[in-house]
C-alpha atoms as a PDB file:
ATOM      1  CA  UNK A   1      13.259   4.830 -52.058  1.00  0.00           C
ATOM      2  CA  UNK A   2      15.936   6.300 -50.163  1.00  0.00           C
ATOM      3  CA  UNK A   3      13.809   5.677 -47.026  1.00  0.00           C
ATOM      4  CA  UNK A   4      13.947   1.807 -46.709  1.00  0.00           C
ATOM      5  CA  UNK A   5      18.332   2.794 -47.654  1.00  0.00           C
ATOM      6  CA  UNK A   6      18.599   5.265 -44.539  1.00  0.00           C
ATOM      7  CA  UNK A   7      16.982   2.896 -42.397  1.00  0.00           C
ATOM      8  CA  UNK A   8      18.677  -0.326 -43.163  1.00  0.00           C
ATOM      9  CA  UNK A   9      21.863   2.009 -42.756  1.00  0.00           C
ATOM     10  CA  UNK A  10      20.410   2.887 -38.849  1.00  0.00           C
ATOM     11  CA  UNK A  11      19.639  -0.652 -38.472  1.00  0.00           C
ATOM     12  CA  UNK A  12      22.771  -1.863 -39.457  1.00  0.00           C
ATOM     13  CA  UNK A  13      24.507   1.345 -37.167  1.00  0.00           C
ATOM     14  CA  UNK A  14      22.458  -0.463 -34.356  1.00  0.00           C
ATOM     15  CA  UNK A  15      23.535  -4.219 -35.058  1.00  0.00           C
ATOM     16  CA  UNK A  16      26.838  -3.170 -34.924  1.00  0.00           C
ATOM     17  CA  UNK A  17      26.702  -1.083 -31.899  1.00  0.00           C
ATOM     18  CA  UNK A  18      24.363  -4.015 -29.961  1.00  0.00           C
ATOM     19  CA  UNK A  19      27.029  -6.133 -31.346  1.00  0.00           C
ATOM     20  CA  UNK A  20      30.213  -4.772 -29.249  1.00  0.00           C
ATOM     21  CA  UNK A  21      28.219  -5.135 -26.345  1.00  0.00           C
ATOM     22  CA  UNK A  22      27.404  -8.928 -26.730  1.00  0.00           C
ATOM     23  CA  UNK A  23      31.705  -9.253 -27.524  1.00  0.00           C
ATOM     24  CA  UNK A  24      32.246  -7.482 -24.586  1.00  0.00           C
ATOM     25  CA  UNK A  25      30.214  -9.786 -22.624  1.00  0.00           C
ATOM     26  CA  UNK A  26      31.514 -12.676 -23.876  1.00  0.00           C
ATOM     27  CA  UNK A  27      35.080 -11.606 -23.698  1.00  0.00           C
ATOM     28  CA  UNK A  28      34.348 -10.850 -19.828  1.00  0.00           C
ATOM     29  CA  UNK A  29      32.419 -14.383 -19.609  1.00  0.00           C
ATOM     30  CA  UNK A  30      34.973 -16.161 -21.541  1.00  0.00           C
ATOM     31  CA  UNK A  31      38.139 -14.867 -19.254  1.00  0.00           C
ATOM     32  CA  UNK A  32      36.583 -16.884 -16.105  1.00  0.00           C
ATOM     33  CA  UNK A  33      37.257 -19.576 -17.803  1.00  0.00           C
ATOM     34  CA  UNK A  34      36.270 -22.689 -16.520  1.00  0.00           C
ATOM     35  CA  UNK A  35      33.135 -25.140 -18.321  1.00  0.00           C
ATOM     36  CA  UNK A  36      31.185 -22.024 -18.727  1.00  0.00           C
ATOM     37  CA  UNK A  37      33.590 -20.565 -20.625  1.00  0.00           C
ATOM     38  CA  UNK A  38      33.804 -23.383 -22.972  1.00  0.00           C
ATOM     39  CA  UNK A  39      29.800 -23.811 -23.159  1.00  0.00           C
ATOM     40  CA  UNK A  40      30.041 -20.150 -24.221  1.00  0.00           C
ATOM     41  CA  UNK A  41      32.223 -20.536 -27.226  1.00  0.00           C
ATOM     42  CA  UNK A  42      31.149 -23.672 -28.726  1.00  0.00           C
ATOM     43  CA  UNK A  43      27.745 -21.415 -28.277  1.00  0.00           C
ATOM     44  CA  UNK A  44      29.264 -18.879 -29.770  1.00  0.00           C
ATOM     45  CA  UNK A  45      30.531 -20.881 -33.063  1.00  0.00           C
ATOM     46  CA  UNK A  46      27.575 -22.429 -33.461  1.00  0.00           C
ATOM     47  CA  UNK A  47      25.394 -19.691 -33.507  1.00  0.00           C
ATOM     48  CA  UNK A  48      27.453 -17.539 -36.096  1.00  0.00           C
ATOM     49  CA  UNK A  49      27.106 -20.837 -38.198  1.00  0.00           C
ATOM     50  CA  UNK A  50      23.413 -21.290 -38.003  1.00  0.00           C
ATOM     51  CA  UNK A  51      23.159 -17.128 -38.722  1.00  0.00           C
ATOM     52  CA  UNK A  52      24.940 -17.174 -42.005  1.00  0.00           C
ATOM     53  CA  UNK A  53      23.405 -19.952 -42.943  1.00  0.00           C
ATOM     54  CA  UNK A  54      19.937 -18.762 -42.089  1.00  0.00           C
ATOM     55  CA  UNK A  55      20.428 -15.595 -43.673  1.00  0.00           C
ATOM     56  CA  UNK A  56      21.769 -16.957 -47.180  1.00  0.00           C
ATOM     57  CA  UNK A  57      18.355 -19.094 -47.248  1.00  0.00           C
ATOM     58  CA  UNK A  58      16.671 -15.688 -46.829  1.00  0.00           C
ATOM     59  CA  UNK A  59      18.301 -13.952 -48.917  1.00  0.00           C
ATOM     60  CA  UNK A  60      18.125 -17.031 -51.511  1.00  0.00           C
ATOM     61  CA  UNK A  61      14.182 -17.162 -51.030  1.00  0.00           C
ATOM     62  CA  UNK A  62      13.897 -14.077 -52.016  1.00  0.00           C
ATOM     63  CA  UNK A  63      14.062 -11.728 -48.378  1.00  0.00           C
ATOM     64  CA  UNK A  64      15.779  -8.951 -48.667  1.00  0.00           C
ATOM     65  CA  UNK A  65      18.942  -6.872 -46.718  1.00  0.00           C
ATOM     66  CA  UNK A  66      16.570  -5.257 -43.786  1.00  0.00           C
ATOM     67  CA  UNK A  67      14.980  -8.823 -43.485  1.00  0.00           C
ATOM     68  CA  UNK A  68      18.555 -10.306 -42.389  1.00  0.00           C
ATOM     69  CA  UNK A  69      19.497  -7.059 -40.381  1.00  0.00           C
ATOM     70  CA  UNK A  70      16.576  -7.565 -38.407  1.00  0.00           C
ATOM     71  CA  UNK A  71      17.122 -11.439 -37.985  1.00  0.00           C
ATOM     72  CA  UNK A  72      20.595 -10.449 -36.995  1.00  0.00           C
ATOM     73  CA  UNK A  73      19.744  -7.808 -34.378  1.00  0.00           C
ATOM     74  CA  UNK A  74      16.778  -9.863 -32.876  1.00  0.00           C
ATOM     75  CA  UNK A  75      19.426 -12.763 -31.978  1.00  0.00           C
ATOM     76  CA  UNK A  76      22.008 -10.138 -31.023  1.00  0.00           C
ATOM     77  CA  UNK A  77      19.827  -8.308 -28.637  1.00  0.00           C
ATOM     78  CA  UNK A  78      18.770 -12.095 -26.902  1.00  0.00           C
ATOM     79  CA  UNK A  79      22.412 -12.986 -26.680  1.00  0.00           C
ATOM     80  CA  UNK A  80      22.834  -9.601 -24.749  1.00  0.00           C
ATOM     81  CA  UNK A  81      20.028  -9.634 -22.534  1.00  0.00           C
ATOM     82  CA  UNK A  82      20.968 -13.822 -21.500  1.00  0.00           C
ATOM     83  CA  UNK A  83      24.409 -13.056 -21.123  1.00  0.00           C
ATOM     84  CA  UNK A  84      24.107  -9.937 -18.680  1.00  0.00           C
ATOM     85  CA  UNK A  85      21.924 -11.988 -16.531  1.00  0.00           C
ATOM     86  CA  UNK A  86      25.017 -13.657 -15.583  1.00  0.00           C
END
């Protein structure tokens, strides 16, 4: 029991950690400026839309907490690895 609680309180640690680094990123991609800049943040809204949304229909089907942390952190860790690409 208090297994699947200590690690969906690491996971969630990580997503939040993982989750400064894609801000930073952005912040540093969004200061150019430029069309980039604006592709980036209409990304950027979009994507926190579609998230929510996606995890309310898993957690309304029935998935649980560590289902939507992991969700989260797979699309976290994407956005970090395309965005220090350049």
């Amino acid at each position: 029991m208090y297994d699947s609680w200590l690690r969906l309180g690491f996971d969630t640690v990580r997503l939040g950690l993982e989750a400064q680094t894609v801000v930073a990123l952005r912040l540093a991609k969004l200061s150019l400026g430029g069309a980039a800049a604006q592709a980036e943040a209409q990304r950027m809204v979009t994507e926190k839309l579609e998230a929510a949304a996606e995890a309310a229909m898993t957690l309304a089907t029935g998935g649980t907490a560590e289902r939507v942390v992991r969700d989260y952190r797979r699309k976290v860790r994407a956005n970090a690895r395309r965005l220090s690409r350049g």
